[in-house]
C-alpha atoms as a PDB file:
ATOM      1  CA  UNK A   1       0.000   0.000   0.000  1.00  0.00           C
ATOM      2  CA  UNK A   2       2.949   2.479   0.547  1.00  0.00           C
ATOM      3  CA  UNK A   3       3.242   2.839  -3.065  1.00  0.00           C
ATOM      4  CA  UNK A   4       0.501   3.721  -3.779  1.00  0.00           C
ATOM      5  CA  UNK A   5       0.557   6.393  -0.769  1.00  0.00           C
ATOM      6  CA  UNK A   6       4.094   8.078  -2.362  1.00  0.00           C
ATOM      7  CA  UNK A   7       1.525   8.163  -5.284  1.00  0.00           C
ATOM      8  CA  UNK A   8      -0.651  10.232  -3.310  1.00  0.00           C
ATOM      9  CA  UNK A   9       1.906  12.363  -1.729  1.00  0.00           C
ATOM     10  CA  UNK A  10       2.915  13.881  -5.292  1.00  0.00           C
ATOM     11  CA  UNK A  11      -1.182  14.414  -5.953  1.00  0.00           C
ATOM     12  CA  UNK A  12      -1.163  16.514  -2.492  1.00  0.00           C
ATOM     13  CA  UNK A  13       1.465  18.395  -3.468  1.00  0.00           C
ATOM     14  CA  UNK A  14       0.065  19.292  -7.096  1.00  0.00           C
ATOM     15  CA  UNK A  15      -2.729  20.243  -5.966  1.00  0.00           C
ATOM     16  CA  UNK A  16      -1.664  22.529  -3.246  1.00  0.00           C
ATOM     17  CA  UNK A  17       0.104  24.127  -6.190  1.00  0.00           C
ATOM     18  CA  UNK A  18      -2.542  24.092  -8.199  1.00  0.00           C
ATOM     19  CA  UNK A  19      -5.383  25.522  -6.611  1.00  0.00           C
ATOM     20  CA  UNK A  20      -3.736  26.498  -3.291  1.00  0.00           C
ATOM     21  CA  UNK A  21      -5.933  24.562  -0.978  1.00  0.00           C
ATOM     22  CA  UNK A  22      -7.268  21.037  -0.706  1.00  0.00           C
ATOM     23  CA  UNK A  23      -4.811  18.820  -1.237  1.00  0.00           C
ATOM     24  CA  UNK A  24      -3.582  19.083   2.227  1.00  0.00           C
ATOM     25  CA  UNK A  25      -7.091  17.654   3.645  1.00  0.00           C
ATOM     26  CA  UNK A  26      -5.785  14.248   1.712  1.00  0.00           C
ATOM     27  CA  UNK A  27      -2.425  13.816   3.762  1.00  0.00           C
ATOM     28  CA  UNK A  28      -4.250  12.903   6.811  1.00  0.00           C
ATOM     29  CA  UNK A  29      -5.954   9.499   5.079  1.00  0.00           C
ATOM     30  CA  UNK A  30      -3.270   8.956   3.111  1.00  0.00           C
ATOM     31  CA  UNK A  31      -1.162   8.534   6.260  1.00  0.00           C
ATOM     32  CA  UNK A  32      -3.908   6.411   8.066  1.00  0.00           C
ATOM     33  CA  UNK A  33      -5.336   4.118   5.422  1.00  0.00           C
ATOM     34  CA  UNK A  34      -1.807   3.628   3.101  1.00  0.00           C
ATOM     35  CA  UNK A  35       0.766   3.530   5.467  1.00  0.00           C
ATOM     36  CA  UNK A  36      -0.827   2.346   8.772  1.00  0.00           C
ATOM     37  CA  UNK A  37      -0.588   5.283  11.089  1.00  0.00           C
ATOM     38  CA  UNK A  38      -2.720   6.365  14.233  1.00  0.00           C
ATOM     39  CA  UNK A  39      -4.768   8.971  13.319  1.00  0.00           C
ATOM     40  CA  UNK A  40      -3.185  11.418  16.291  1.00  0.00           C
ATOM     41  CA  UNK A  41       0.034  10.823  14.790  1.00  0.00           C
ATOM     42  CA  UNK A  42      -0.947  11.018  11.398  1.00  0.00           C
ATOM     43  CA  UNK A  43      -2.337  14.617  12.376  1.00  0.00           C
ATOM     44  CA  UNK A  44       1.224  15.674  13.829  1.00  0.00           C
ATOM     45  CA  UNK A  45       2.906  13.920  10.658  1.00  0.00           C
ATOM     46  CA  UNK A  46       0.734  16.360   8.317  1.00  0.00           C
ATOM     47  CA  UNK A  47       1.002  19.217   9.644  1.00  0.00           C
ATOM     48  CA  UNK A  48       5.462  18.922   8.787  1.00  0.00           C
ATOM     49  CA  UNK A  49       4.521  17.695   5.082  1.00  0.00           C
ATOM     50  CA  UNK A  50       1.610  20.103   4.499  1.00  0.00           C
ATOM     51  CA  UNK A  51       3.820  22.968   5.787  1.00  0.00           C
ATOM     52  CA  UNK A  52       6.978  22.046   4.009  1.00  0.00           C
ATOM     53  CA  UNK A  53       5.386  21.491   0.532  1.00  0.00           C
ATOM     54  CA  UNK A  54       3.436  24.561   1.323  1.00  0.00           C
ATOM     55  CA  UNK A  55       6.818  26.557   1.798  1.00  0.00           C
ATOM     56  CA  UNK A  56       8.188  25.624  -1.459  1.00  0.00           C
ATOM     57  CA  UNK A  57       5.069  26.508  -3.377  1.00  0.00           C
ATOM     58  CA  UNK A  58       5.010  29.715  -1.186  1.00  0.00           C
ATOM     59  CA  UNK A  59       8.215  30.097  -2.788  1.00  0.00           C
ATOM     60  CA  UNK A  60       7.234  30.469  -7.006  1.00  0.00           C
ATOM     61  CA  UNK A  61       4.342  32.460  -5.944  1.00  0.00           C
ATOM     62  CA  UNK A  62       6.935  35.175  -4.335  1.00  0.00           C
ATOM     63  CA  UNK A  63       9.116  34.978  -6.790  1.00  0.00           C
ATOM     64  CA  UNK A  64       6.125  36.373  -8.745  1.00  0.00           C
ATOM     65  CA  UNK A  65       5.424  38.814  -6.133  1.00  0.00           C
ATOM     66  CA  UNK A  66       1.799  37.495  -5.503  1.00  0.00           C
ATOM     67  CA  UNK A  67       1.789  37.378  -1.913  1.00  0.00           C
ATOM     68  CA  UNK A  68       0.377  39.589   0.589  1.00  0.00           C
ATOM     69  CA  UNK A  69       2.311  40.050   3.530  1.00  0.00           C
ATOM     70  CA  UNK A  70      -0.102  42.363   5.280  1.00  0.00           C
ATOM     71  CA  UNK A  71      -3.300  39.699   4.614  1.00  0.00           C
ATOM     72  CA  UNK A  72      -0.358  37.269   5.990  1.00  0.00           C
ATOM     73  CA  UNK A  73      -0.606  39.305   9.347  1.00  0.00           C
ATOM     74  CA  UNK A  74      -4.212  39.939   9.694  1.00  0.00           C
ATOM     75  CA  UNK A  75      -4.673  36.414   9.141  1.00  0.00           C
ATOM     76  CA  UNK A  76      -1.730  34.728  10.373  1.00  0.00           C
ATOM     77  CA  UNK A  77      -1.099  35.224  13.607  1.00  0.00           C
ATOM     78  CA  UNK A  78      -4.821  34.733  15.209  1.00  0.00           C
ATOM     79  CA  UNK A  79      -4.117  31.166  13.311  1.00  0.00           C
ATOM     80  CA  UNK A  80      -0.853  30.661  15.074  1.00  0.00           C
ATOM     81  CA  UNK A  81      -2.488  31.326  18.557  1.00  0.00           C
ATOM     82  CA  UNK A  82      -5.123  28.986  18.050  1.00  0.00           C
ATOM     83  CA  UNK A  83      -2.955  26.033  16.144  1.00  0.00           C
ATOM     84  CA  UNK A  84      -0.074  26.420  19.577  1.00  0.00           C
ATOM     85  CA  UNK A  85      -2.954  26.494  21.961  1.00  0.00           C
ATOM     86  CA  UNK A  86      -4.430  23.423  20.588  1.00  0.00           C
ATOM     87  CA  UNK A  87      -1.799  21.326  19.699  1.00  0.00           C
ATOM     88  CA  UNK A  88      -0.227  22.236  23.491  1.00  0.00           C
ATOM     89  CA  UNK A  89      -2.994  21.921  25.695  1.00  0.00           C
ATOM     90  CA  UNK A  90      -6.523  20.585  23.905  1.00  0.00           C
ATOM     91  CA  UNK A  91      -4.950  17.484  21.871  1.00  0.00           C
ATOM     92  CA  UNK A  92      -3.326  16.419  24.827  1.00  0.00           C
ATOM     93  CA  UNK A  93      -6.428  16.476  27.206  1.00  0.00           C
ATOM     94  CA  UNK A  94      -8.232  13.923  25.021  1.00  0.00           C
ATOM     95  CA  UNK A  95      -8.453  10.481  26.324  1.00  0.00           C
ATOM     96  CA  UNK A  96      -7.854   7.215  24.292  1.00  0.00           C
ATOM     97  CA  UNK A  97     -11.489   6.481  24.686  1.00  0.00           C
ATOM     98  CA  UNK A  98     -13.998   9.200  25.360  1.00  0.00           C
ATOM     99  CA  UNK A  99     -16.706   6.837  26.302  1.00  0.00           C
ATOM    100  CA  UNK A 100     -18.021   2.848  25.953  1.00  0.00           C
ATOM    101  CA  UNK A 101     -21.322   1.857  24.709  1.00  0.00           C
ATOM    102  CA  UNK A 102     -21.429  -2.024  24.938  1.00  0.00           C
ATOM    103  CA  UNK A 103     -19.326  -3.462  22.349  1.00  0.00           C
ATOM    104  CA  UNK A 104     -18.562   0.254  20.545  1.00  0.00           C
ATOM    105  CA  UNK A 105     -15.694   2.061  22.031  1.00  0.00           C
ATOM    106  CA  UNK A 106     -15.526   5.880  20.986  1.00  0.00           C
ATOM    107  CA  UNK A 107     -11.450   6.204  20.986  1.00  0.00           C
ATOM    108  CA  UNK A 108     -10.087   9.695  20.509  1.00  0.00           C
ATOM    109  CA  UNK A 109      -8.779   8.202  16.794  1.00  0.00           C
ATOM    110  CA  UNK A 110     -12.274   8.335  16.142  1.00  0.00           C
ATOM    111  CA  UNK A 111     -12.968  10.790  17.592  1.00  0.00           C
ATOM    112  CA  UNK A 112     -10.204  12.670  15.103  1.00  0.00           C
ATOM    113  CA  UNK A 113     -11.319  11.223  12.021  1.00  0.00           C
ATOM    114  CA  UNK A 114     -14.817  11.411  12.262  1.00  0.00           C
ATOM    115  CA  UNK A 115     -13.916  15.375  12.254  1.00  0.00           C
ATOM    116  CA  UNK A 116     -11.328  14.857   9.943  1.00  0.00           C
ATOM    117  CA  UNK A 117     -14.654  13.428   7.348  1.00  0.00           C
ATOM    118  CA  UNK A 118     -16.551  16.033   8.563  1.00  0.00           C
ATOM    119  CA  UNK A 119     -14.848  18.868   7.278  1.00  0.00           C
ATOM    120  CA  UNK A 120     -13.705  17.445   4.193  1.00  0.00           C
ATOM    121  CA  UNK A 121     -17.566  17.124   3.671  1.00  0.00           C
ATOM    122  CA  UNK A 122     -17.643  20.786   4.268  1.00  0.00           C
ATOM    123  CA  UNK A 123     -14.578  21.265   2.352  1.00  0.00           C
ATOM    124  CA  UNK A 124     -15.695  19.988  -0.830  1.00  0.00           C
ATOM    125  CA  UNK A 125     -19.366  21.643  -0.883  1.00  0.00           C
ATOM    126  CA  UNK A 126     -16.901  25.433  -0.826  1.00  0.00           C
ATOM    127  CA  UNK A 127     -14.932  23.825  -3.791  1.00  0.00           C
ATOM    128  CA  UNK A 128     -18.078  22.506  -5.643  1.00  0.00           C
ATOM    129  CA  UNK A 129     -20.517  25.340  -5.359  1.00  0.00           C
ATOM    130  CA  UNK A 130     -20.273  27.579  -7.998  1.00  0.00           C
ATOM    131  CA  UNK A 131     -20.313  31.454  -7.216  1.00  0.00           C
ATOM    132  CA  UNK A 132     -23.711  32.928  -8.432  1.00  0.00           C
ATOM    133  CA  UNK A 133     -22.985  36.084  -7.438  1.00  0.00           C
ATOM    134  CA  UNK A 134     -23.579  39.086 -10.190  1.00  0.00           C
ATOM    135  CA  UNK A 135     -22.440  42.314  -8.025  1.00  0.00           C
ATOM    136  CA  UNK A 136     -19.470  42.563  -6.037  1.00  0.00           C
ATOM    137  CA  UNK A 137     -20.161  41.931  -2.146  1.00  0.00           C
ATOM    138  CA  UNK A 138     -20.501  44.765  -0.116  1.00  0.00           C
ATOM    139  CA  UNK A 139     -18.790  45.116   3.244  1.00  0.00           C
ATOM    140  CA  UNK A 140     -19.829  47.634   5.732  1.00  0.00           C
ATOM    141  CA  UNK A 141     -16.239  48.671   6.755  1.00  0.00           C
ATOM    142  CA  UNK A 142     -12.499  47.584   6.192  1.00  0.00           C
ATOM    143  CA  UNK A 143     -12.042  47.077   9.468  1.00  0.00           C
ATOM    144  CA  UNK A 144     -15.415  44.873   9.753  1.00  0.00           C
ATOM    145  CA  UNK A 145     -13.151  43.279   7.675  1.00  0.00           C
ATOM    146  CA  UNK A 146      -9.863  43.082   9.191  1.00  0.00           C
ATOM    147  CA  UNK A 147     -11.842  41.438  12.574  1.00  0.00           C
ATOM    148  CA  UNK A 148     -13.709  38.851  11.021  1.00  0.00           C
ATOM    149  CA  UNK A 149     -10.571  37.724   8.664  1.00  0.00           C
ATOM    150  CA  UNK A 150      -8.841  37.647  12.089  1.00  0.00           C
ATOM    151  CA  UNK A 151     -11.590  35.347  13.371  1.00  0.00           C
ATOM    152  CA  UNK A 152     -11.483  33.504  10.510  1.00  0.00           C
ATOM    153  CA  UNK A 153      -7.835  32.819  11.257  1.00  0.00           C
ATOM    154  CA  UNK A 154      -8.554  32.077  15.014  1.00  0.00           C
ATOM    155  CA  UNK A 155     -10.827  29.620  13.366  1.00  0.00           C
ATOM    156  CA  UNK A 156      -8.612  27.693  11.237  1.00  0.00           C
ATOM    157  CA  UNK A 157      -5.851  27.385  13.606  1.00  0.00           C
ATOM    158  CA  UNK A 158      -8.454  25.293  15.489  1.00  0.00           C
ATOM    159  CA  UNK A 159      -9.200  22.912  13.399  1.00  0.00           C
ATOM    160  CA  UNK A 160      -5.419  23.036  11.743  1.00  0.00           C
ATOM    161  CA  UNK A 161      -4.679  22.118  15.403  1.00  0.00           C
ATOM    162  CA  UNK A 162      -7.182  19.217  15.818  1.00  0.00           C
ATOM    163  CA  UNK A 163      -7.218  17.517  12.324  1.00  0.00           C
ATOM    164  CA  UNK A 164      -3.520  18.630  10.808  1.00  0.00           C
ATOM    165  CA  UNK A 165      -5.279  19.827   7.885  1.00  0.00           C
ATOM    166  CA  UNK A 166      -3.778  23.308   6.318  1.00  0.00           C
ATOM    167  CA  UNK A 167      -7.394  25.104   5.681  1.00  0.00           C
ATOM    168  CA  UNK A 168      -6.681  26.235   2.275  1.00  0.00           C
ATOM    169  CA  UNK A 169     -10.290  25.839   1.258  1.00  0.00           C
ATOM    170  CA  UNK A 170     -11.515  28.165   3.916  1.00  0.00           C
ATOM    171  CA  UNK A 171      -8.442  30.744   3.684  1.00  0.00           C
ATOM    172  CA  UNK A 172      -9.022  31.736   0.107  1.00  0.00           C
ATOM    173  CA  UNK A 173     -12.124  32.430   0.376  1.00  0.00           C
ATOM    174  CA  UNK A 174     -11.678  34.402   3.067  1.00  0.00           C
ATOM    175  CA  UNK A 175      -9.121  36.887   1.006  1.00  0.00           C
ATOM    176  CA  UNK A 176     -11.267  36.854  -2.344  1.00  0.00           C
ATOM    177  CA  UNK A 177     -14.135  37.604  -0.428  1.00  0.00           C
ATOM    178  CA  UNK A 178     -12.910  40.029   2.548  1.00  0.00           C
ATOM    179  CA  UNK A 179     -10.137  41.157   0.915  1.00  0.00           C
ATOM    180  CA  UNK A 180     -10.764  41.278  -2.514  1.00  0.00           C
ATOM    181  CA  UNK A 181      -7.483  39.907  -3.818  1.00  0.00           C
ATOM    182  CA  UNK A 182      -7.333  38.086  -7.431  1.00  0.00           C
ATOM    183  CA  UNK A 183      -7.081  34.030  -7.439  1.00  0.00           C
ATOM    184  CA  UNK A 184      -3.655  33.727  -7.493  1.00  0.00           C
ATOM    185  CA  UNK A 185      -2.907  36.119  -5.128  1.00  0.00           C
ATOM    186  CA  UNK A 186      -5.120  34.402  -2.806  1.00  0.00           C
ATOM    187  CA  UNK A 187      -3.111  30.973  -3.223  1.00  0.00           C
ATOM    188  CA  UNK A 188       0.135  32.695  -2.858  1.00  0.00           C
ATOM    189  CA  UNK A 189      -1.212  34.139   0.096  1.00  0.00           C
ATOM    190  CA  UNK A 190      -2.957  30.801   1.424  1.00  0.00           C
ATOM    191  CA  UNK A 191       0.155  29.047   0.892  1.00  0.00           C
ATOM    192  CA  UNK A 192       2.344  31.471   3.541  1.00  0.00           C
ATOM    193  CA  UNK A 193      -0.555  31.078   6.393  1.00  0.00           C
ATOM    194  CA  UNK A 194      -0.521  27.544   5.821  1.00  0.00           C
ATOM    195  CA  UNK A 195       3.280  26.799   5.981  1.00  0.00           C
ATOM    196  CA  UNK A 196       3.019  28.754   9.398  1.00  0.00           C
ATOM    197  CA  UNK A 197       0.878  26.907  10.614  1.00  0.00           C
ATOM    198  CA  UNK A 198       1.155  23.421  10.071  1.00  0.00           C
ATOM    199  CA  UNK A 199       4.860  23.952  10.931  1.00  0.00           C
ATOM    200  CA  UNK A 200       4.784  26.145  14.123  1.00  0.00           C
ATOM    201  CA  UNK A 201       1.512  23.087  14.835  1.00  0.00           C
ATOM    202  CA  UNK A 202       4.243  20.525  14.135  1.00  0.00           C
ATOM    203  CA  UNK A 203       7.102  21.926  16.673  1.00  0.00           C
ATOM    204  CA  UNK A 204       4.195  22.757  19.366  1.00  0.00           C
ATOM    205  CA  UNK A 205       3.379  18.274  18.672  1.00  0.00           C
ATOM    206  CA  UNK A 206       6.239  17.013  18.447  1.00  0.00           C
ATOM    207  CA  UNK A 207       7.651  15.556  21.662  1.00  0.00           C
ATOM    208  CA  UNK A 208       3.757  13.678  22.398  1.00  0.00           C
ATOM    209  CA  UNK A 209       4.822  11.093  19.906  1.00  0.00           C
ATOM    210  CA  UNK A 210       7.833   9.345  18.471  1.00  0.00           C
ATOM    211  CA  UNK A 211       8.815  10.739  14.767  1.00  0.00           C
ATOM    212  CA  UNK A 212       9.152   8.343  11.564  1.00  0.00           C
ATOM    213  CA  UNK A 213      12.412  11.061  10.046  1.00  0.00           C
ATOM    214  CA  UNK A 214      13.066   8.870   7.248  1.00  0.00           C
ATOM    215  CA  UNK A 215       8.933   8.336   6.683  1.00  0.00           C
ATOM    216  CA  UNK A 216       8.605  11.936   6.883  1.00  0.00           C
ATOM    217  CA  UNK A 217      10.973  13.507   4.956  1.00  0.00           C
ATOM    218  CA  UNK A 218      10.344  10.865   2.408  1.00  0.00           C
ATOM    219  CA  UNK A 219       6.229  11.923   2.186  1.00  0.00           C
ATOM    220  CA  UNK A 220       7.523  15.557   2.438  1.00  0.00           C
ATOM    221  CA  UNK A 221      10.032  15.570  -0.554  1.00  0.00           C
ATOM    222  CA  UNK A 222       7.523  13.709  -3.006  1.00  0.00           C
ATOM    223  CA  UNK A 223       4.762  16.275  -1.910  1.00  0.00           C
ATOM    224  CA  UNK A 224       7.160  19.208  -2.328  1.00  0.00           C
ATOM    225  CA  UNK A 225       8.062  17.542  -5.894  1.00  0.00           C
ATOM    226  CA  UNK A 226       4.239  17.978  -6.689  1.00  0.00           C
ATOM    227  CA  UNK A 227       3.872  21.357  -5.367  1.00  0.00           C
ATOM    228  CA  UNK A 228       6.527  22.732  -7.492  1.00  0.00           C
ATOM    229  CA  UNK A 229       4.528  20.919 -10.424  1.00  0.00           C
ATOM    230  CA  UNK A 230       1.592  21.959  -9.645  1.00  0.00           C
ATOM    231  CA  UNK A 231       3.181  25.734  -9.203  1.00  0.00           C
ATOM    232  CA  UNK A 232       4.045  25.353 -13.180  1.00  0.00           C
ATOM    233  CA  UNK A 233       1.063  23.593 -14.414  1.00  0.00           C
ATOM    234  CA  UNK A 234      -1.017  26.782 -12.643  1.00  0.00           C
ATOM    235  CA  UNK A 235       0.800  29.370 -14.986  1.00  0.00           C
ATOM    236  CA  UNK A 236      -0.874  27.467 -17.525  1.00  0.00           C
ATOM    237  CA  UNK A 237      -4.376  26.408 -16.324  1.00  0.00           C
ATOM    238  CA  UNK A 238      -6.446  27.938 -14.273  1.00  0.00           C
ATOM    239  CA  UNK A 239      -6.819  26.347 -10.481  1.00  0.00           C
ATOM    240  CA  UNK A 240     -10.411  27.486 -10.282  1.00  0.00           C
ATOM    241  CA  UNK A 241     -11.898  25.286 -13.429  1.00  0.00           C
ATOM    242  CA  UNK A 242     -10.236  22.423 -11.223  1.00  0.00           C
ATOM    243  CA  UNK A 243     -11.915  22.832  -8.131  1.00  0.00           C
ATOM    244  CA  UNK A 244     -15.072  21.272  -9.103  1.00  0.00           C
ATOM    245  CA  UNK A 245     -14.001  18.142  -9.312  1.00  0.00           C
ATOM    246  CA  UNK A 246     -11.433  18.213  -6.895  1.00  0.00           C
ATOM    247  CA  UNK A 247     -14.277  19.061  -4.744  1.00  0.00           C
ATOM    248  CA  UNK A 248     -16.468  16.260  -5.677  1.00  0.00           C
ATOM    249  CA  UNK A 249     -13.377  13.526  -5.385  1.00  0.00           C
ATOM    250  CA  UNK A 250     -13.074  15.187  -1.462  1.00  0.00           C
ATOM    251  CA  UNK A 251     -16.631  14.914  -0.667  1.00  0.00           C
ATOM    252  CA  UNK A 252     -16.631  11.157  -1.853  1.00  0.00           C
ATOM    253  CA  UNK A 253     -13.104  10.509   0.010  1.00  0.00           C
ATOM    254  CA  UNK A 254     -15.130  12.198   3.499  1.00  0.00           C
ATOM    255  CA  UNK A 255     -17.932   9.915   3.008  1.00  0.00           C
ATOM    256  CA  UNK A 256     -15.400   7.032   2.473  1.00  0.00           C
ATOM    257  CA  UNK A 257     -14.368   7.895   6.104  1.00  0.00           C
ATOM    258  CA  UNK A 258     -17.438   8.105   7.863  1.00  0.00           C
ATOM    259  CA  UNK A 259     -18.666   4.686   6.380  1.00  0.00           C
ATOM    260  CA  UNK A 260     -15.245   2.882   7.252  1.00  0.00           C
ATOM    261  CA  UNK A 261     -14.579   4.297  10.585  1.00  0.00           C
ATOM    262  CA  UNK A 262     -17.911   3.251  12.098  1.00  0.00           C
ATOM    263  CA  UNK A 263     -17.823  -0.066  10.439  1.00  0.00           C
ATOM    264  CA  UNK A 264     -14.656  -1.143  11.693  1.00  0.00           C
END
């Protein structure tokens, strides 16, 4: 199966090129169903391979100077907060089984990927829907603004924190809408707040479990191998005509989840 996970790895990594968000939420079950990890491990392992691949994509968009470092800010450090606070104090505090109901055992892994399906569900219904809107939205201030990107960021951290997933689907939306920056602005932009967080949520993790180095990097190099393709293949096509389907592949992958968790 751990071929076919490497296979997987360059896919994340294209796609978090590509369209700047998304591919990330695939590390996770790549990590648990191909190569046999824990989920709460598999959360720590993402957030170093999501946030390393994110760098070096971070890194084509600068050199096309379509990052803003100001959005990066706004957004960036409530999602640092929240990702340290949560990987230090709330992951910990979960028990190995929250509760027993005769022969079904609710165990914090879970507990994890049960969320983890969850918000790929939600993830792929913001990459499917289409935008119907004909007028550009209207915000009553800029600094309206500014407070509920921050508490957008505050909310991503979160659930960075819990699940190891980057957010991308929620952070672009977020500066196209609030912000009004272009597309690939937004991805350049998406890509710096993830790489922050996933690895700042990787350093605040990584003493609760034992680290795979050679498993890591490994994941990490093929993913940043993908990113970098998926960097060039975006000069090219446009992420957004993508998204559809990459949505649709998500929502299927989230269902997946749900269906094999509870059965086991």
């Amino acid at each position: 199966m751990e071929i076919f996970g490497y296979i997987a790895s360059v896919l994340i990594g294209i796609s978090l090129g590509l369209i700047g968000g998304g591919g990330s939420i695939l590390t996770v079950p790549v990590l648990v169903y191909l190569f046999g990890l824990e989920a709460i491990t598999a959360t720590e392992y993402s957030l170093f391979i999501v946030g390393i691949s994110s760098t070096a994509g971070a890194l084509s968009y600068l050199k096309r100077d379509l990052i803003n470092f100001k959005v990066v800010l706004i957004f960036g450090i409530p999602s640092v907060i929240s990702i340290f606070l949560t990987r230090s104090y709330i992951i910990p505090l979960i028990p190995e089984v929250l509760f027993n109901t005769g022969h079904f055992s609710f165990s914090r892994n879970l507990f994890l990927m049960l969320i983890f399906a969850a918000l790929m569900i939600f993830a792929s219904y913001s990459m499917i829907r289409k935008n119907t809107d004909t007028e550009p939205i209207k915000y009553p201030s800029k600094n309206n603004n500014i407070l509920l990107m921050a508490g957008q960021g505050s909310i991503v951290g979160i659930l960075t924190g819990l699940v190891g997933a980057g957010g991308g689907f929620m952070i672009i939306p977020a500066l196209t809408g609030l912000f009004r920056t272009s597309m690939k602005v937004a991805i350049g932009t998406s890509l710096v707040i993830i790489s922050l967080n996933s690895l700042i949520g990787f350093l605040s993790s990584m003493n609760h479990t034992k680290t795979d180095w050679t498993l890591l990097l490994t994941i990490s190099l093929i993913a940043v191998a993908g990113i970098i393709i998926g960097s060039q293949i975006s000069k090219k096509i446009d992420g957004k005509k993508l998204k559809p389907a990459f949505g649709w592949f998500i929502l299927v992958m989230g269902i997946y989840i749900i269906v094999k968790e509870i059965t086991l």
